[in-house]
C-alpha atoms as a PDB file:
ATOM      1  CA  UNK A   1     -29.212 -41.133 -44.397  1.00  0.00           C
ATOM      2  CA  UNK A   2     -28.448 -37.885 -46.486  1.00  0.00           C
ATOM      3  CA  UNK A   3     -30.678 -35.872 -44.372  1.00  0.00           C
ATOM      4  CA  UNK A   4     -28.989 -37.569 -41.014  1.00  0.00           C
ATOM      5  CA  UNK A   5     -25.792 -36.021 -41.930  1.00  0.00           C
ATOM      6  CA  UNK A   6     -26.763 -32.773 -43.537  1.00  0.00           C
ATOM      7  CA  UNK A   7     -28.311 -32.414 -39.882  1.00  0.00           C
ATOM      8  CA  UNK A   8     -25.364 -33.025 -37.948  1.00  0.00           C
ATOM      9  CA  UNK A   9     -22.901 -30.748 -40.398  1.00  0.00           C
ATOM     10  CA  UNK A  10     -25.399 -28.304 -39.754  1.00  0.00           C
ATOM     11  CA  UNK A  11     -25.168 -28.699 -36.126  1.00  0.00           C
ATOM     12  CA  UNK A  12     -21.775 -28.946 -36.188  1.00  0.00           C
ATOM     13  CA  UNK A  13     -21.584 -25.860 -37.884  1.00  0.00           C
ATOM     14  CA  UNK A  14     -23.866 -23.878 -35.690  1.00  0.00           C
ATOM     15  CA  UNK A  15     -21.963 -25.081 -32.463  1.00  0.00           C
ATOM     16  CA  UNK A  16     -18.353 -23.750 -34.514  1.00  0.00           C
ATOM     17  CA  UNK A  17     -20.050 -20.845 -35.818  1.00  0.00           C
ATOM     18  CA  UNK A  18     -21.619 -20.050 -32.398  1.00  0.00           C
ATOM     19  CA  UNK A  19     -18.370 -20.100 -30.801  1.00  0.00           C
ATOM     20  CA  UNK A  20     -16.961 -17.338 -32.696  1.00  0.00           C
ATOM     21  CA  UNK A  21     -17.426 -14.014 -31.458  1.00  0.00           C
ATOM     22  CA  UNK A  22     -15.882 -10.932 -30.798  1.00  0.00           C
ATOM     23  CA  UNK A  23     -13.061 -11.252 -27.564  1.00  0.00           C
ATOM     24  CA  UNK A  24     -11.282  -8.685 -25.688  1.00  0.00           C
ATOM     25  CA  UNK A  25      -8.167  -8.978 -24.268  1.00  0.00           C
ATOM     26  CA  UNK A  26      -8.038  -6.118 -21.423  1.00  0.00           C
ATOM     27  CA  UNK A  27      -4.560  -5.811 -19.567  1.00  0.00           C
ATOM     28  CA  UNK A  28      -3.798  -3.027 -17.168  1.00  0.00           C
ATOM     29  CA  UNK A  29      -0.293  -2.794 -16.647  1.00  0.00           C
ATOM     30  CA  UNK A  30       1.663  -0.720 -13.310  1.00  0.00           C
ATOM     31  CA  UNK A  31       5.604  -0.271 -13.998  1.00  0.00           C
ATOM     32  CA  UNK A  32       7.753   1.154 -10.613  1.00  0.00           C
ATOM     33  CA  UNK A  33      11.089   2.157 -11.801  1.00  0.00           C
ATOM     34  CA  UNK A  34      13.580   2.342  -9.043  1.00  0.00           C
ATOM     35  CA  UNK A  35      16.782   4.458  -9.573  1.00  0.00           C
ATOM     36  CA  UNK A  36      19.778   4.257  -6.816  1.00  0.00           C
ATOM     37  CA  UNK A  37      22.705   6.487  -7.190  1.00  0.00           C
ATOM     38  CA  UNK A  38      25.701   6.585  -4.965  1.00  0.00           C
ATOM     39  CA  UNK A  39      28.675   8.320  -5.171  1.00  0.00           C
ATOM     40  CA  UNK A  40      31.835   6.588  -5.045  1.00  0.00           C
ATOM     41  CA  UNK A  41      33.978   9.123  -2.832  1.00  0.00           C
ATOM     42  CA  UNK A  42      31.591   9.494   0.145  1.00  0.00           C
ATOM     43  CA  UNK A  43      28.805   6.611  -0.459  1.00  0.00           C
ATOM     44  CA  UNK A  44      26.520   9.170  -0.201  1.00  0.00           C
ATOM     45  CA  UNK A  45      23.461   7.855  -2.301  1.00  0.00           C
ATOM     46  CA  UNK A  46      19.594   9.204  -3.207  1.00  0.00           C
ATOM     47  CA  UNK A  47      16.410   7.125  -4.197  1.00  0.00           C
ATOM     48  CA  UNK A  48      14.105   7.846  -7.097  1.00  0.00           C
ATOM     49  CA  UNK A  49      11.243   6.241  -7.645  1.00  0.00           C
ATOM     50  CA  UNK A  50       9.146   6.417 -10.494  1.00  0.00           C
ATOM     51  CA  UNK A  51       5.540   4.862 -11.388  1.00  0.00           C
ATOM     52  CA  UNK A  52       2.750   5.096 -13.933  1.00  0.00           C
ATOM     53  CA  UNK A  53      -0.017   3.291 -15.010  1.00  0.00           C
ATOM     54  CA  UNK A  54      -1.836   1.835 -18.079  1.00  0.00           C
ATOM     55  CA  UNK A  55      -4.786   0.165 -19.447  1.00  0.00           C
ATOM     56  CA  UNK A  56      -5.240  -1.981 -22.879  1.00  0.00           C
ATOM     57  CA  UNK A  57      -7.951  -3.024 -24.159  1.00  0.00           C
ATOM     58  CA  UNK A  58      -7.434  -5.071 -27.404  1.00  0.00           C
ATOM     59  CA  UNK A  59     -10.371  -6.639 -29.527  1.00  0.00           C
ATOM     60  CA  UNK A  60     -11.018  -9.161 -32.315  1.00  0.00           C
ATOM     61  CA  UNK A  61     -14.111 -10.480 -34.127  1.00  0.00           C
ATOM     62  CA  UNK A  62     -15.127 -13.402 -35.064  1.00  0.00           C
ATOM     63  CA  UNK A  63     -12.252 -15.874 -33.210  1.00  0.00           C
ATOM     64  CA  UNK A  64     -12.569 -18.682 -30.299  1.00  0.00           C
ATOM     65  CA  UNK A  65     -11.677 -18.317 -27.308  1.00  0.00           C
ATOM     66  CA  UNK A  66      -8.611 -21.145 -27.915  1.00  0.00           C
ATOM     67  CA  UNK A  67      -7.411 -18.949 -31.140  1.00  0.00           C
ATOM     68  CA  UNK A  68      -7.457 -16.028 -29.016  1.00  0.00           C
ATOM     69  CA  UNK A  69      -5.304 -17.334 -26.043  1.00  0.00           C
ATOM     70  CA  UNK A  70      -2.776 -18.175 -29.361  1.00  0.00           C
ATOM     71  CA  UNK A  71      -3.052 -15.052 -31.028  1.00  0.00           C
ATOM     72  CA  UNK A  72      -2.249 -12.457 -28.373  1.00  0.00           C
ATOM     73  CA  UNK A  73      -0.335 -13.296 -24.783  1.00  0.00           C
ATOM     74  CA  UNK A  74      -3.275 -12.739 -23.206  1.00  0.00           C
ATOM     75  CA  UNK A  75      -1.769 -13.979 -19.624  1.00  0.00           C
ATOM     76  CA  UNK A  76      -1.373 -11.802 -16.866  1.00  0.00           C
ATOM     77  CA  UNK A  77       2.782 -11.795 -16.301  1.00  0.00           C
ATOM     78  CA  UNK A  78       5.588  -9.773 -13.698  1.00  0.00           C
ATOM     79  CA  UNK A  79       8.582  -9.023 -15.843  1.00  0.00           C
ATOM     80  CA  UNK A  80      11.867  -7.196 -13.621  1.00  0.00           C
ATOM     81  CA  UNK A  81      14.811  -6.161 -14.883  1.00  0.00           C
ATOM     82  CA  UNK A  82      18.076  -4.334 -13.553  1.00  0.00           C
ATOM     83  CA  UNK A  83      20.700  -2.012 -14.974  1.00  0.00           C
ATOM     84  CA  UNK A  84      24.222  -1.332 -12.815  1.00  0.00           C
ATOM     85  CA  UNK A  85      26.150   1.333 -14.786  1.00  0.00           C
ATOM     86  CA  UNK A  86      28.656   4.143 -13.954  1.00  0.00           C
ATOM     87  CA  UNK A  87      28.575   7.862 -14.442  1.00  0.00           C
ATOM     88  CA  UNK A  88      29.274  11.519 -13.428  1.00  0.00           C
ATOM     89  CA  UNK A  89      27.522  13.635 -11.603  1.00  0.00           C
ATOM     90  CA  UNK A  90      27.603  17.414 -10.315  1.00  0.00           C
ATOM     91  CA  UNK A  91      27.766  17.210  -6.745  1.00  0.00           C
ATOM     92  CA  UNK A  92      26.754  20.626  -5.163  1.00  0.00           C
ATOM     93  CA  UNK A  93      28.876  21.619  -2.077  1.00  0.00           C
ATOM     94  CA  UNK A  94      28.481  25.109   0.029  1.00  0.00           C
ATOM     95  CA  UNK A  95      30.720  27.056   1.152  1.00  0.00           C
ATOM     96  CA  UNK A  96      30.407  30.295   3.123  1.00  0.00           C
ATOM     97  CA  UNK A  97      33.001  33.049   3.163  1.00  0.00           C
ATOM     98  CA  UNK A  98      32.464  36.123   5.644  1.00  0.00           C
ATOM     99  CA  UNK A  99      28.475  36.613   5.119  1.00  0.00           C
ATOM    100  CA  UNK A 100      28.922  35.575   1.776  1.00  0.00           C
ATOM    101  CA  UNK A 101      27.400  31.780   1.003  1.00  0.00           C
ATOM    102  CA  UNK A 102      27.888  30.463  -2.936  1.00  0.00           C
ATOM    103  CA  UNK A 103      27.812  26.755  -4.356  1.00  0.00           C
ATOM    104  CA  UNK A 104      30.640  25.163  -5.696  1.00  0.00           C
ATOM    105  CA  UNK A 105      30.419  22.222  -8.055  1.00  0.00           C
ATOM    106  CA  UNK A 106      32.929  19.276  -8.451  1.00  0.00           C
ATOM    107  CA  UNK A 107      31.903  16.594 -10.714  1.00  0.00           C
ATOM    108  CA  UNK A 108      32.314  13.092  -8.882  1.00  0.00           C
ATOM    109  CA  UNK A 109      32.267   9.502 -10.328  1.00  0.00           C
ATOM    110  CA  UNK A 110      28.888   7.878  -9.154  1.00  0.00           C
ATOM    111  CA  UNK A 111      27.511   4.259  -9.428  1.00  0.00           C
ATOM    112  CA  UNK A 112      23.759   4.049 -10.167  1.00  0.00           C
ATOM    113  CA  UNK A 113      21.060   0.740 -10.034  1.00  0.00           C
ATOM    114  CA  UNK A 114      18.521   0.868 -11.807  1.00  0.00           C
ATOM    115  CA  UNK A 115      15.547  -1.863 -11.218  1.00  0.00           C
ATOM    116  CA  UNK A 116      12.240  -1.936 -13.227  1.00  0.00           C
ATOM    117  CA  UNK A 117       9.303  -4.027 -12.100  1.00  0.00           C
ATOM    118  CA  UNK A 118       6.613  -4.444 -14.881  1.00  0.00           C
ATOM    119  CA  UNK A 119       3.388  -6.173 -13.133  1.00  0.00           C
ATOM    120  CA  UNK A 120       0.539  -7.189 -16.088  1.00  0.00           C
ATOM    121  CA  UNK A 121      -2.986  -8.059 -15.043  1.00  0.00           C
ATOM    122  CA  UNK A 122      -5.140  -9.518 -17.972  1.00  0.00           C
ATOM    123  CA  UNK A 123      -8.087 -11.208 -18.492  1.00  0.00           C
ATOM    124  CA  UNK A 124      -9.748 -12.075 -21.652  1.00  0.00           C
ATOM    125  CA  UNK A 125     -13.723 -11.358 -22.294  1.00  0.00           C
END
């Protein structure tokens, strides 16, 4: 009987044991930042778009698969967020007198939206 269960708590342990190894979470992430401006006395407006690019790779030893998914967010996820806010700008305008052309700046109230899209692709090995 003794040796019946020091057999299975042996193979019990093997199987938990066995189970924990080293995991890798690797996440590569892609953020486009869009940036609207528009000015408020003509409703002229310009586009900027911004992106970059990134890879994670995180690792732990000796964890399961289950304590891994609760350790780190492991998941892939799509965050956005948007910003409205108000400012000033130097608006450039041109002005030619005789054969003589020179810029002349006037600083006009603009309103600008900014919207940030954060896409996360992960899988865990």
């Amino acid at each position: 009987m003794k040796t019946n269960i020091l057999m299975i708590s042996l193979v019990v342990a093997t199987v938990f044991y066995a189970c924990k190894k080293e995991r890798t979470c690797s996440c590569k992430s892609n953020t486009t930042n869009t940036m609207v401006t528009t000015i408020r006395s003509t409703g002229a407006s310009s586009t900027t778009v911004q992106t970059s690019t990134s890879e994670t790779n995180m690792t732990w030893s000796k964890v399961k698969k289950s304590e891994m998914t609760g350790l780190v967010d492991c998941n892939s996820q799509t965050q956005t967020s948007v910003d409205s806010y108000s400012t000033i700008i130097s608006v450039a305008t041109v002005s030619t007198i005789g054969t003589f052309t020179f810029n002349t700046y006037k600083n006009e109230p603009a309103d600008v939206q900014s919207t940030s899209v954060d896409e996360s692709t992960c899988e865990l090995k």
